[in-house]
Protein backbone atom coordinates (compact mmCIF):
# COMPACT_ATOMS: atom_id res chain seq x y z
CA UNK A 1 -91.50 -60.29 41.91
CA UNK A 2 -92.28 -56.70 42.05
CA UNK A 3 -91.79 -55.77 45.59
CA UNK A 4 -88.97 -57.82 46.53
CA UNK A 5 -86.38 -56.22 43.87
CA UNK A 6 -85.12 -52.78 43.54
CA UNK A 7 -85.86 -53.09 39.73
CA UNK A 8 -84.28 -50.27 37.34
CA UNK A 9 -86.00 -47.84 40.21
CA UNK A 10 -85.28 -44.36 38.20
CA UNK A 11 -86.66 -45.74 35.05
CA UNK A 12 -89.78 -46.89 36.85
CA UNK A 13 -90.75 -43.65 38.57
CA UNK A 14 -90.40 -42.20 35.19
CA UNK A 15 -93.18 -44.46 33.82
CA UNK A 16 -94.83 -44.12 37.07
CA UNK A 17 -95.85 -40.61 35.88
CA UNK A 18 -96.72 -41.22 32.46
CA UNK A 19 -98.86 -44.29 33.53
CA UNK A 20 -100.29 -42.00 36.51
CA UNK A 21 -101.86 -39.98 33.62
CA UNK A 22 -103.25 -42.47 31.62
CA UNK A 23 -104.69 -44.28 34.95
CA UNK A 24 -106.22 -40.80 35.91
CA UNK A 25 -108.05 -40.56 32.21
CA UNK A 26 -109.41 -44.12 32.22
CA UNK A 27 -110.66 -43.54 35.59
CA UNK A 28 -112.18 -40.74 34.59
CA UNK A 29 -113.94 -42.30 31.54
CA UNK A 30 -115.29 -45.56 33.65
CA UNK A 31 -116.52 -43.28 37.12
CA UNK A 32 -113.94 -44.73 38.99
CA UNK A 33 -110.83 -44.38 41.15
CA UNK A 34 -107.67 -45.41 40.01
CA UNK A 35 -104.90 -45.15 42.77
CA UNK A 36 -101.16 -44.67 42.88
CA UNK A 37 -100.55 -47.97 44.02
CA UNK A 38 -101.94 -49.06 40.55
CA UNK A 39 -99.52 -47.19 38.52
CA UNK A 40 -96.42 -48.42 40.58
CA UNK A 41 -97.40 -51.75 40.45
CA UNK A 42 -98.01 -51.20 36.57
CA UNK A 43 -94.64 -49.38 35.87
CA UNK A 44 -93.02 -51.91 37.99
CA UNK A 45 -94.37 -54.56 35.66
CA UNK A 46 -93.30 -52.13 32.31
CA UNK A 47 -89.90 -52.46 33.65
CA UNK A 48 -89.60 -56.35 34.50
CA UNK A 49 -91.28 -56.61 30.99
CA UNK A 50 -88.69 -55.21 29.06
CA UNK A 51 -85.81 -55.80 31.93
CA UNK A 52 -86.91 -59.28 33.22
CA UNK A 53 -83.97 -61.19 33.66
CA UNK A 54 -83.22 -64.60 32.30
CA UNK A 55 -84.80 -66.33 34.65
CA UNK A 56 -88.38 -64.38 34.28
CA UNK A 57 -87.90 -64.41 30.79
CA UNK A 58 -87.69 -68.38 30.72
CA UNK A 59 -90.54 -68.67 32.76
CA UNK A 60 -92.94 -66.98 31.00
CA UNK A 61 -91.92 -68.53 27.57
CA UNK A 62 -92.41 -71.93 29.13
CA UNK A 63 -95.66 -70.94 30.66
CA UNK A 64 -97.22 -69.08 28.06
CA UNK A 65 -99.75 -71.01 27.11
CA UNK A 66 -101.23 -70.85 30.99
CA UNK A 67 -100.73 -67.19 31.12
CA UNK A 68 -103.02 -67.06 28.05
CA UNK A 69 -105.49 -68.86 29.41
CA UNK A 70 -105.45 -67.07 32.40
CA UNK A 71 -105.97 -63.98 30.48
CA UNK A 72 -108.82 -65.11 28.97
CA UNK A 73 -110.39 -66.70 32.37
CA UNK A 74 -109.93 -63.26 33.70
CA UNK A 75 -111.50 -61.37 31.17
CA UNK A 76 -114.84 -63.46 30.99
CA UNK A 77 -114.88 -63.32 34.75
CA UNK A 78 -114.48 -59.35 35.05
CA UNK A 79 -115.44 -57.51 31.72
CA UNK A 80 -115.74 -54.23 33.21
CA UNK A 81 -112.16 -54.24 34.61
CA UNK A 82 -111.11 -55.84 31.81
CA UNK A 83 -112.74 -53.44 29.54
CA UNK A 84 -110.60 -50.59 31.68
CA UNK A 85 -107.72 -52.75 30.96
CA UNK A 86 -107.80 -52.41 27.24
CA UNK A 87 -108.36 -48.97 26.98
CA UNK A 88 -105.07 -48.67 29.84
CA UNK A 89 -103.08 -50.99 27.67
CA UNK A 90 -104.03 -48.96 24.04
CA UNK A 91 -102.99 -45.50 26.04
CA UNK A 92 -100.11 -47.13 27.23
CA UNK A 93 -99.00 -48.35 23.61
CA UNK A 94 -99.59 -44.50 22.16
CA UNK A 95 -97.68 -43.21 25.01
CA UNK A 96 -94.75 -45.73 25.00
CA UNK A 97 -94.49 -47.63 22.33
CA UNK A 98 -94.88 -50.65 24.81
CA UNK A 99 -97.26 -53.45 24.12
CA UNK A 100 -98.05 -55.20 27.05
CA UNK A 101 -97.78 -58.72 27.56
CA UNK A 102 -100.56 -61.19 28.31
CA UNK A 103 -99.21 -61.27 32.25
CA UNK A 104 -99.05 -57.33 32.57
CA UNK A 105 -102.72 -57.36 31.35
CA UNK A 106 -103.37 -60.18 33.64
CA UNK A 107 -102.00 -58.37 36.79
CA UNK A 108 -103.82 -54.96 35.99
CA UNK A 109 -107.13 -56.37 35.07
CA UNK A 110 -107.08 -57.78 38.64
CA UNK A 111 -105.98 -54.79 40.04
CA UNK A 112 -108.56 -52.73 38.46
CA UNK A 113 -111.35 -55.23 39.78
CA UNK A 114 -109.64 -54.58 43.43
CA UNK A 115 -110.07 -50.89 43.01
CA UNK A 116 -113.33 -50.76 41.16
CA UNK A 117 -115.28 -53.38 43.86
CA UNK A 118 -117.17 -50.81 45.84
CA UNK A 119 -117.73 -48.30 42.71
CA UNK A 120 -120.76 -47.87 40.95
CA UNK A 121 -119.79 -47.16 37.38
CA UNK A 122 -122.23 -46.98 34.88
CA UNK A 123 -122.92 -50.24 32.95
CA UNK A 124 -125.26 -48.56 29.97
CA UNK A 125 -123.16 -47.25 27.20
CA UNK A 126 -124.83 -43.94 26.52
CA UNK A 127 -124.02 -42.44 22.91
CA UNK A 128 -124.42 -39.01 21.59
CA UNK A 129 -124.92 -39.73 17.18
CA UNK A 130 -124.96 -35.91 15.73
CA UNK A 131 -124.67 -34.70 12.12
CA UNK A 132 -121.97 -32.06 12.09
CA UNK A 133 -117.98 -31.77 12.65
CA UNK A 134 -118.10 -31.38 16.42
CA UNK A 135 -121.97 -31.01 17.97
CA UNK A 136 -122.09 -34.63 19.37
CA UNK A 137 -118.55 -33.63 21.11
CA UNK A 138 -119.52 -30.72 22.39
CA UNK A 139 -122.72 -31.84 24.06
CA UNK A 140 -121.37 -34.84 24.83
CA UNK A 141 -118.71 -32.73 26.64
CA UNK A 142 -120.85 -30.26 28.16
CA UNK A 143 -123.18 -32.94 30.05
CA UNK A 144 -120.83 -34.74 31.33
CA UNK A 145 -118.56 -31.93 32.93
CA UNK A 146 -122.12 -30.63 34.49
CA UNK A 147 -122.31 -34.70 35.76
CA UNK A 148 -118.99 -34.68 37.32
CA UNK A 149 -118.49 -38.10 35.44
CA UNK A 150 -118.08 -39.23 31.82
CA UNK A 151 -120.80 -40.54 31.07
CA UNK A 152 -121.29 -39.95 26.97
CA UNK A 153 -119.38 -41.03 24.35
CA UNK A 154 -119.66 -39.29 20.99
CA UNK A 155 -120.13 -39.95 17.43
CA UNK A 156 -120.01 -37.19 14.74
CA UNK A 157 -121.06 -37.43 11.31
CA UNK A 158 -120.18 -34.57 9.11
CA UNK A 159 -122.75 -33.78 6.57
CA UNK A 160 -120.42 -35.65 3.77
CA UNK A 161 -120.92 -38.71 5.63
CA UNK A 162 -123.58 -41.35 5.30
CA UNK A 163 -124.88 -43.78 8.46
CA UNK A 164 -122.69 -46.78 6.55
CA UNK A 165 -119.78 -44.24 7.58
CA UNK A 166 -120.31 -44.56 11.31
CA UNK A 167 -121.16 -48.57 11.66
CA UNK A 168 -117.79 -48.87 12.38
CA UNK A 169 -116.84 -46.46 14.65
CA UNK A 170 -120.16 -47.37 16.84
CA UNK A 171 -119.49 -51.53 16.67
CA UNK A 172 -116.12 -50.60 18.58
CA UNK A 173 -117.61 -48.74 21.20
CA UNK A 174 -119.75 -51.50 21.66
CA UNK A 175 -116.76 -53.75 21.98
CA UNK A 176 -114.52 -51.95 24.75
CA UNK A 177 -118.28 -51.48 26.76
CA UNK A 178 -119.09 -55.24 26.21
CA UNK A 179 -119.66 -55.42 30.47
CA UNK A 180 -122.58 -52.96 29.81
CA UNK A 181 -126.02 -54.37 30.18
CA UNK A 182 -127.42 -51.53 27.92
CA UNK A 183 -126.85 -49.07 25.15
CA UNK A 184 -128.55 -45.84 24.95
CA UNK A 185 -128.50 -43.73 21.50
CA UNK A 186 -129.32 -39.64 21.74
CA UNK A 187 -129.55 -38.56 18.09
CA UNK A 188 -130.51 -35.26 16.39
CA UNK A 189 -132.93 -36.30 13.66
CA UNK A 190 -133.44 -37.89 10.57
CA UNK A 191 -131.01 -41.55 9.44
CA UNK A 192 -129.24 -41.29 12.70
CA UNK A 193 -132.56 -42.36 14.19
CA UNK A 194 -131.84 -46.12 12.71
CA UNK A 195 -128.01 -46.55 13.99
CA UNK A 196 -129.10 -48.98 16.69
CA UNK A 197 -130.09 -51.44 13.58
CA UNK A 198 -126.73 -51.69 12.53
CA UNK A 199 -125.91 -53.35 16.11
CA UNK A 200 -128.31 -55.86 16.89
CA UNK A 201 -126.73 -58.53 15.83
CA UNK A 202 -123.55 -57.22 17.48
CA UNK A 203 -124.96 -57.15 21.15
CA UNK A 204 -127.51 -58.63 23.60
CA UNK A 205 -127.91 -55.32 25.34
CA UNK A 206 -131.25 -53.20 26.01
CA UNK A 207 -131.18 -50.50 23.91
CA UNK A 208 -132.64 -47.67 23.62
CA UNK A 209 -133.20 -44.34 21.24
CA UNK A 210 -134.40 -40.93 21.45
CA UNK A 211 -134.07 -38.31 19.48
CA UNK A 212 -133.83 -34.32 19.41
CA UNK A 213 -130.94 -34.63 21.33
CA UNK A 214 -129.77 -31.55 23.32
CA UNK A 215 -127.74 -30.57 26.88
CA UNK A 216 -130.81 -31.05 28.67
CA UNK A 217 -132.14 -33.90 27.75
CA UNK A 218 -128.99 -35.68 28.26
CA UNK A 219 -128.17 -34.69 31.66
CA UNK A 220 -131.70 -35.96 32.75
CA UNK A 221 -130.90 -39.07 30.96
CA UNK A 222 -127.67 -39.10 32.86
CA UNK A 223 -129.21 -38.29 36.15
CA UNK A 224 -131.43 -41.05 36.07
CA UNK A 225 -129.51 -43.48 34.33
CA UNK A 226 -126.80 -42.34 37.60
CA UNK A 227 -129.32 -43.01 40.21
CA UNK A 228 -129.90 -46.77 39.17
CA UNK A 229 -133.40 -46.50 36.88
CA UNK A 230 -133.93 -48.79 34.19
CA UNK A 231 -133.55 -47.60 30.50
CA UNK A 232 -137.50 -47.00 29.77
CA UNK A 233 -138.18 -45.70 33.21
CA UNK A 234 -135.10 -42.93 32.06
CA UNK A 235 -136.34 -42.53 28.96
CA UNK A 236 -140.00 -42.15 29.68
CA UNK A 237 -139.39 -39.63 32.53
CA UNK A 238 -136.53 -37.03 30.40
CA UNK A 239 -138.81 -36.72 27.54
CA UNK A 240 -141.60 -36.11 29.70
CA UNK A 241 -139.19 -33.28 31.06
CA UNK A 242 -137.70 -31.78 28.02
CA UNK A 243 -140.93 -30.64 25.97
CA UNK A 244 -139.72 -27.70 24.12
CA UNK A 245 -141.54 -24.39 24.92
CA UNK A 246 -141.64 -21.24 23.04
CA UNK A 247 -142.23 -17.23 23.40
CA UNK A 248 -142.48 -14.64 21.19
CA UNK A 249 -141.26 -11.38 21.91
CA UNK A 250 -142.70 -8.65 19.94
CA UNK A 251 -140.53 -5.99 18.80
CA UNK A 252 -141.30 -2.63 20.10
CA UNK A 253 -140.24 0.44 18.18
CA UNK A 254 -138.97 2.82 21.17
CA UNK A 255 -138.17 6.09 20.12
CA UNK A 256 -134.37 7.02 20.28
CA UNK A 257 -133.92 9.60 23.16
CA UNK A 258 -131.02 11.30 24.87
CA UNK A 259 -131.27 11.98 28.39
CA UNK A 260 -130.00 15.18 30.59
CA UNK A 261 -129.09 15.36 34.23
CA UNK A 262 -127.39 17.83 36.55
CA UNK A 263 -126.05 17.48 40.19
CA UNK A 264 -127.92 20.75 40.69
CA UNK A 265 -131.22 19.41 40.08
CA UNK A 266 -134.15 19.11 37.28
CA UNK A 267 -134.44 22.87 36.54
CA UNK A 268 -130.41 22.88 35.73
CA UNK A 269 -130.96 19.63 33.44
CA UNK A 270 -133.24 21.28 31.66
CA UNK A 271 -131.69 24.63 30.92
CA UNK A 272 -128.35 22.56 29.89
CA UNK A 273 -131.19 20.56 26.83
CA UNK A 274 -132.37 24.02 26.20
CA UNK A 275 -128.62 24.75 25.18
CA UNK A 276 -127.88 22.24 23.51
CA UNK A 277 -131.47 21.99 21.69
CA UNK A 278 -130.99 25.36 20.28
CA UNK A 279 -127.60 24.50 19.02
CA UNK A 280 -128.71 21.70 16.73
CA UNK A 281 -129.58 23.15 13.27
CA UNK A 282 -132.57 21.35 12.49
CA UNK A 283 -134.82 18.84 14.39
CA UNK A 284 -133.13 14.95 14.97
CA UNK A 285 -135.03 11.81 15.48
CA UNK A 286 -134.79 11.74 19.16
CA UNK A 287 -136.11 13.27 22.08
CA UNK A 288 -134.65 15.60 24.50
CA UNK A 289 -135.36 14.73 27.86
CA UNK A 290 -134.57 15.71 31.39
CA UNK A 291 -134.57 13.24 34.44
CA UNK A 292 -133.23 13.49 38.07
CA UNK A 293 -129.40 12.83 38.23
CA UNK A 294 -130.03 11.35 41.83
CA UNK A 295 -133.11 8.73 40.59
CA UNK A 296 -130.92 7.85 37.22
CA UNK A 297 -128.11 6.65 40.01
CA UNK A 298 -130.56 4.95 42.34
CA UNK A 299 -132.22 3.13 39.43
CA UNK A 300 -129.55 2.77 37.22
CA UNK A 301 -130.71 0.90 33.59
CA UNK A 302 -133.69 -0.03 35.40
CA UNK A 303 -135.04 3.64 35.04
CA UNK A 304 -138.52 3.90 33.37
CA UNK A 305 -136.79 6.17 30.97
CA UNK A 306 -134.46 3.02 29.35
CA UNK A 307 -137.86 0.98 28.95
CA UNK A 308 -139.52 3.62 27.52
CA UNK A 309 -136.92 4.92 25.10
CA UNK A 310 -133.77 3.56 22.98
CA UNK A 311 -131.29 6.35 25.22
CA UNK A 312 -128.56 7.16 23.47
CA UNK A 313 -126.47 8.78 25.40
CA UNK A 314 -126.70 10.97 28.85
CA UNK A 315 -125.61 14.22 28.92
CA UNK A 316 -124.81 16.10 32.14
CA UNK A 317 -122.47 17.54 34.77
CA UNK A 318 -122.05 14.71 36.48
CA UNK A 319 -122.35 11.10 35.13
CA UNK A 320 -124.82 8.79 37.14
CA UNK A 321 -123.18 5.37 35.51
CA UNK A 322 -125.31 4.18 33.17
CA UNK A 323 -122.78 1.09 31.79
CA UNK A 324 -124.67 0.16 29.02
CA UNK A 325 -125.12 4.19 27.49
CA UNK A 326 -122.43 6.43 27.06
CA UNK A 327 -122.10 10.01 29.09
CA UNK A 328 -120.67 12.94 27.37
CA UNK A 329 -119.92 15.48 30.45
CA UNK A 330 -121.23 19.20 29.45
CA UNK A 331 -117.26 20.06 29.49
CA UNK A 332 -117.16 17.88 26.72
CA UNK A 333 -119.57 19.74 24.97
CA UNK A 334 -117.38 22.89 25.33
CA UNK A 335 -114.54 21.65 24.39
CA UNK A 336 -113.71 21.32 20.84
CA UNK A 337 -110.68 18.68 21.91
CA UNK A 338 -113.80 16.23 22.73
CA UNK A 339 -115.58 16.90 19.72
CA UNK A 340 -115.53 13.47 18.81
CA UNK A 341 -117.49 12.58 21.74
CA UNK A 342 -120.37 14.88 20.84
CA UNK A 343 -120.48 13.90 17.17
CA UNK A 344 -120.39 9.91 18.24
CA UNK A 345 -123.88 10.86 19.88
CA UNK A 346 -125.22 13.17 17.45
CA UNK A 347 -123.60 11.87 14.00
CA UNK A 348 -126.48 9.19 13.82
CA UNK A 349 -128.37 12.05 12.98
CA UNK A 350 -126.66 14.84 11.46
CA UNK A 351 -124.04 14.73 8.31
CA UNK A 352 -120.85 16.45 8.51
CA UNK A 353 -121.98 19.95 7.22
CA UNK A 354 -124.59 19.67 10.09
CA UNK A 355 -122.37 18.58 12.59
CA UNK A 356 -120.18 21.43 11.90
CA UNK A 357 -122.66 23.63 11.79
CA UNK A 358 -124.00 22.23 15.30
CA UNK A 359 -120.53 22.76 16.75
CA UNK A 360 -120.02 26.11 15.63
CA UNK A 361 -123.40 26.82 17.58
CA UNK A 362 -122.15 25.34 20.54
CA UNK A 363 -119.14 27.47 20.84
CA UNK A 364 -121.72 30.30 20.31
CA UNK A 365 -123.83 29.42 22.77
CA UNK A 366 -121.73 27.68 25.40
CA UNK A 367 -119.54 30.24 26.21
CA UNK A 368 -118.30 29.13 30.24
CA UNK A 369 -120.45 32.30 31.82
CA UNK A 370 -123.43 30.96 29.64
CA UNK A 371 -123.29 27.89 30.68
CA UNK A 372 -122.63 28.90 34.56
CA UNK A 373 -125.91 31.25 34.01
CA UNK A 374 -127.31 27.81 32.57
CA UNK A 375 -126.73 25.63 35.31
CA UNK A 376 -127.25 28.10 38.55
CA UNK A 377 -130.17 29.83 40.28
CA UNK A 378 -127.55 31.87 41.33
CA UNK A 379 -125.85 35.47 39.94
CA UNK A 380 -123.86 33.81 37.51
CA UNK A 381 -121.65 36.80 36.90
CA UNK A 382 -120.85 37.09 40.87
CA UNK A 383 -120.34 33.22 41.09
CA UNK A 384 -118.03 32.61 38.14
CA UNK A 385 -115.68 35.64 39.45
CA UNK A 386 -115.37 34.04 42.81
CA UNK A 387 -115.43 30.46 41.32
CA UNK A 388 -112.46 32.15 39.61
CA UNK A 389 -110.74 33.52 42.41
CA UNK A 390 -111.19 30.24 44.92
CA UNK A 391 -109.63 28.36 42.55
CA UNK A 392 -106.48 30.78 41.51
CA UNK A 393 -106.25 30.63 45.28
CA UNK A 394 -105.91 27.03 45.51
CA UNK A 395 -103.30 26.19 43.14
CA UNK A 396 -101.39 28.99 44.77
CA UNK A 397 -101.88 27.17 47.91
CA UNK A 398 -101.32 24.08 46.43
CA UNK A 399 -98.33 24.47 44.36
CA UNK A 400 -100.35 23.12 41.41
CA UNK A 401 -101.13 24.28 37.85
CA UNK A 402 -104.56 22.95 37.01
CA UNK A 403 -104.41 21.86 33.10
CA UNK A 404 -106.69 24.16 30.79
CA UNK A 405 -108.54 20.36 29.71
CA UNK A 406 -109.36 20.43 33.10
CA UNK A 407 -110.01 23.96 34.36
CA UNK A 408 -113.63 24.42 32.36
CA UNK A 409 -115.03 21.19 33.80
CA UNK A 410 -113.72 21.95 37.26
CA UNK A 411 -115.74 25.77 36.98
CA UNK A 412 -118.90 23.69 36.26
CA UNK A 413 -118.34 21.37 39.01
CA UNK A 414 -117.67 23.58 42.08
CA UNK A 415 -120.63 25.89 40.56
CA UNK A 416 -122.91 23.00 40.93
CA UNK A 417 -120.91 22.23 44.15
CA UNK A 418 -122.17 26.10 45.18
CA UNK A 419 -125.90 25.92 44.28
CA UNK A 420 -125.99 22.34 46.36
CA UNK A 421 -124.92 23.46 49.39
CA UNK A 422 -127.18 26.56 48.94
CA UNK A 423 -129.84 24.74 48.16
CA UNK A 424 -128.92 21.80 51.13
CA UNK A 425 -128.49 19.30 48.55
CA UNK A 426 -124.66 18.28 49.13
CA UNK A 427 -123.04 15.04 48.25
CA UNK A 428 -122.98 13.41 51.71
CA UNK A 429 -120.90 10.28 51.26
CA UNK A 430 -117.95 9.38 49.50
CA UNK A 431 -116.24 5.96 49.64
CA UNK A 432 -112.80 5.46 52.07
CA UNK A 433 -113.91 9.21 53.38
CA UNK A 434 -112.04 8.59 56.74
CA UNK A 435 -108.84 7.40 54.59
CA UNK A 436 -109.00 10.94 52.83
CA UNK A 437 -109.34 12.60 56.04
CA UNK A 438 -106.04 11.44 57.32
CA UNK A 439 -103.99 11.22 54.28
CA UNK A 440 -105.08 14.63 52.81
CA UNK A 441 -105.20 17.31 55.33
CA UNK A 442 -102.81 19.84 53.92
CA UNK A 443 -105.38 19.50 50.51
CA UNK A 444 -108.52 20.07 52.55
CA UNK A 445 -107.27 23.09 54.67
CA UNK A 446 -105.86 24.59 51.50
CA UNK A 447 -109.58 24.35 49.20
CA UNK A 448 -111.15 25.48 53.22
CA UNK A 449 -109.00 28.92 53.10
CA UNK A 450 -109.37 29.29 49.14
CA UNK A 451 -113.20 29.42 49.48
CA UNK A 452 -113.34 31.02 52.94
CA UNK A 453 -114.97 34.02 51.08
CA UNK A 454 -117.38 31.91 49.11
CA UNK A 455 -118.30 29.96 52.22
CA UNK A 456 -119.14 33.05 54.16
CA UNK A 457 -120.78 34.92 51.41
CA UNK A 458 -122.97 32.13 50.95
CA UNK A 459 -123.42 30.92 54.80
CA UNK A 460 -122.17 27.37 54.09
CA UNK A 461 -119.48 24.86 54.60
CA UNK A 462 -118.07 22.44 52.34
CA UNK A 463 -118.28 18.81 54.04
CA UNK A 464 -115.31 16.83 53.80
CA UNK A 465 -116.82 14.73 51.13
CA UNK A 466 -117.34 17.39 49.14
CA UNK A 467 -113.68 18.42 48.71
CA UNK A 468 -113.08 14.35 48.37
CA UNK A 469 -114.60 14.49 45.18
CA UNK A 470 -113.06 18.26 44.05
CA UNK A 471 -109.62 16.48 44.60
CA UNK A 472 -110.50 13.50 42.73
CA UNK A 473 -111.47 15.28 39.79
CA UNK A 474 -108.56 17.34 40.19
CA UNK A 475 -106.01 14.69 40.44
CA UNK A 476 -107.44 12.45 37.61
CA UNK A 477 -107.68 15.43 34.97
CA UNK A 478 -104.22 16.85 35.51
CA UNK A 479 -102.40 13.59 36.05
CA UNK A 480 -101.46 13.62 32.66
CA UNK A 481 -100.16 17.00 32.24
CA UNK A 482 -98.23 16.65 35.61
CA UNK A 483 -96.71 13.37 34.29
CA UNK A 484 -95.38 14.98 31.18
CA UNK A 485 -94.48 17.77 32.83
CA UNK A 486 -92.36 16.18 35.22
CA UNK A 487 -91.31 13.21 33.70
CA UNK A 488 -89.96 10.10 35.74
CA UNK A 489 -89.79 12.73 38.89
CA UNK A 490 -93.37 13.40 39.37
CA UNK A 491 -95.21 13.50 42.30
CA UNK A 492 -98.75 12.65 42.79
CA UNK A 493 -101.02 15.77 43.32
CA UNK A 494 -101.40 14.90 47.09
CA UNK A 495 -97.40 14.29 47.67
């Protein structure tokens, strides 16, 4: 009958996909496997249902009665298929509009059995009961994703609700699980606790109750209930497991700090707070402390310093990336385009008049020479001419104007850059160094010849990663100038 006609074939591979969908949810709601050759038998059988023919249609009016009965012969003999069958049929109906027929159910409820033989679905009925508008659902929806099966159902009750409200709801799960041997309630506290009373006289089934429901508890409910143990055994061992614990945390009042760090070492750190402490007008609630820029990078937030201290931010020449604190670079500290930065940090503190007041110190104080004298063992006078010089050299050599943004942080970089390599303290690595190498030769022979002088007057030579890192900072500070510049023509800084 369904094999041996061509029957109304486009119409049935369109309810072949719909039905492949519902098939797909039941099967995931009952642990089981639900194959194709279920939903073309059962969108075969859609079709002949409301196509059959005069001849089909006769003979199943005259035998009616005996498909009935057969119906009901099947469903006492296989209630677990059977109770797949319903919930098939009901999605079927909401999808369609088709009710099926006492011979459709027939048919699937066999084919269901034939599929279902070797699996082991569940046969407790395990039910999350929660007050709330969603907390059973969610639970219920967390444990059983983390089971890789459905194994809850869930009841909500909002708090307008009384346990009268939710009889009905619970007797029909009941119902459509009538091939389950057992029914196990997880409930949060209080009336829920008595639900099972309202469905003793509905079922025969073990039942069982526990309360202080959470995630945990009902995955090791699940687990066990999964691996075959009997409803006390499961319930016995998960509360055994789920004792709640507690810890207290004291609060610890750490003392707000901001932190300093230089390339160049603790010395240059430390004459940068020095600069910055004698800027502030009065005294702030936090400390002003110094720490090696190469142990804040190797430690990161782990530092002794973060345990220690509420840091709020880290001010330097370089940043050492800290995620979780903010870095203000000592450029930014110059620069009265980034005061916002500065009075982010130090507005916690200070009002406006202060703040002001702090600023106009800075520009007092943090003149480019000072802050070159600041940051150098070397003759700062000497250095910043030369730093000067190298670098008019290099956009000559280059081709390329270096933005005034950028110009004051790029002084205090290759002055730090300087002292380093005087001191044999260079930056020695630099990620996809060999890629630089090939792609930017014309840019490292260029900064080589503009600091030829510096190099000799010094006795040093800049490594490779060195310059890396010059023409990074380059590149990324004067990309927007060059852009606007330029417009829709621009070339990169290495082109």
């Amino acid at each position: 009958m369904i094999f041996g006609r061509g029957v109304t074939s486009s119409r049935s591979r369109a309810f072949e996909r719909i039905v492949g969908t519902v098939l797909a949810d039941a099967g995931s709601s009952y642990g089981i496997e639900l194959s194709r050759k279920v939903a073309f038998l059962l969108a075969q059988e859609i079709c002949l249902q409301l196509w059959p023919g005069i001849g089909l249609a006769k003979r199943k009016s005259a035998c009616a009665e005996q498909i009935s009965h057969l119906l009901g012969a099947v469903t006492s003999e296989l209630p677990f298929a059977s109770s797949v069958s319903d919930q098939v049929a009901a999605d079927v109906e909401g999808a369609l509009g088709i009710s099926l027929d006492h011979f459709t159910k027939t048919l699937l409820t066999l084919c269901v059995a034939s599929e279902s033989r070797d699996a082991k679905a569940l046969r407790t009925l395990c039910v999350i009961l929660s007050h709330g508008y969603s907390t059973a659902t969610s639970i219920a929806d967390a444990a059983n994703r983390m089971l890789g099966m459905h194994v809850y159902e869930a009841v909500d009750m909002p708090y307008d609700q009384q346990l009268k409200d939710i009889v009905g709801p619970l007797q029909r799960l009941v119902d459509r699980h009538s091939y389950c041997t057992g029914v196990v309630f997880l409930v949060d506290m209080g009336s829920l606790e008595e639900a099972y009373k309202a469905l003793e006289n509905v079922t025969d089934s073990t039942i069982g109750v526990v309360n202080n429901v959470s995630t945990g508890l009902a995955l090791e409910i699940g687990v066990g209930l999964l691996g075959g143990k009997s409803i006390a055994e499961v319930l016995g061992d998960a509360t055994a497991a789920c004792v709640t614990h507690c810890k207290v945390i004291e609060r610890v009042n750490r003392e707000d700090a901001i932190v300093f760090c230089s390339e160049s070492g603790v010395d240059a750190a430390e004459r940068i707070r020095q600069l910055v402490s004698q800027s502030l007008p009065r005294t702030i609630g936090a400390r002003l402390l110094t720490r090696p820029f190469k142990q804040l990078v190797t430690n990161g937030s782990n530092d002794a310093v973060f345990s220690e201290h509420r840091v709020c931010a880290v001010i330097g020449t370089g940043d050492p990336g800290i995620a979780s604190v903010p870095f203000v670079a000592l450029e930014d500290i110059m620069s009265t385009a980034s005061a916002s930065k500065v009075d982010a940090v130090f507005g916690r503190w200070l009002d406006a008049s202060e703040l002001s007041s702090f600023h106009e110190k800075l520009l007092s104080n943090m003149t480019l020479q000072n802050v070159i004298r600041s940051i150098t063992i070397l003759d700062p006078e000497r250095l910043f001419h030369e730093i000067e010089s190298a670098v008019h050299e290099l956009q000559r050599r280059t081709g390329e104007k270096i933005g005034s943004n950028a110009i004051i942080g790029l002084y205090v970089h290759l002055c730090c850059l300087v002292e380093r390599l005087v001191t044999r303290n260079p930056i020695e690595t630099y990620v996809g160094q060999d890629r630089f190498e090939e792609e930017h030769t014309d840019f490292i022979e260029s900064f080589r010849q503009s600091f030829s002088s510096i190099s000799t007057r010094y006795r040093v030579e800049v490594p490779v990663s060195e310059i890396a890192y010059v023409f990074d900072y380059i590149s990324v500070s004067a990309a927007p100038a060059r852009e606007e510049r330029l417009g829709s023509s621009s070339l990169l800084f290495d082109e």
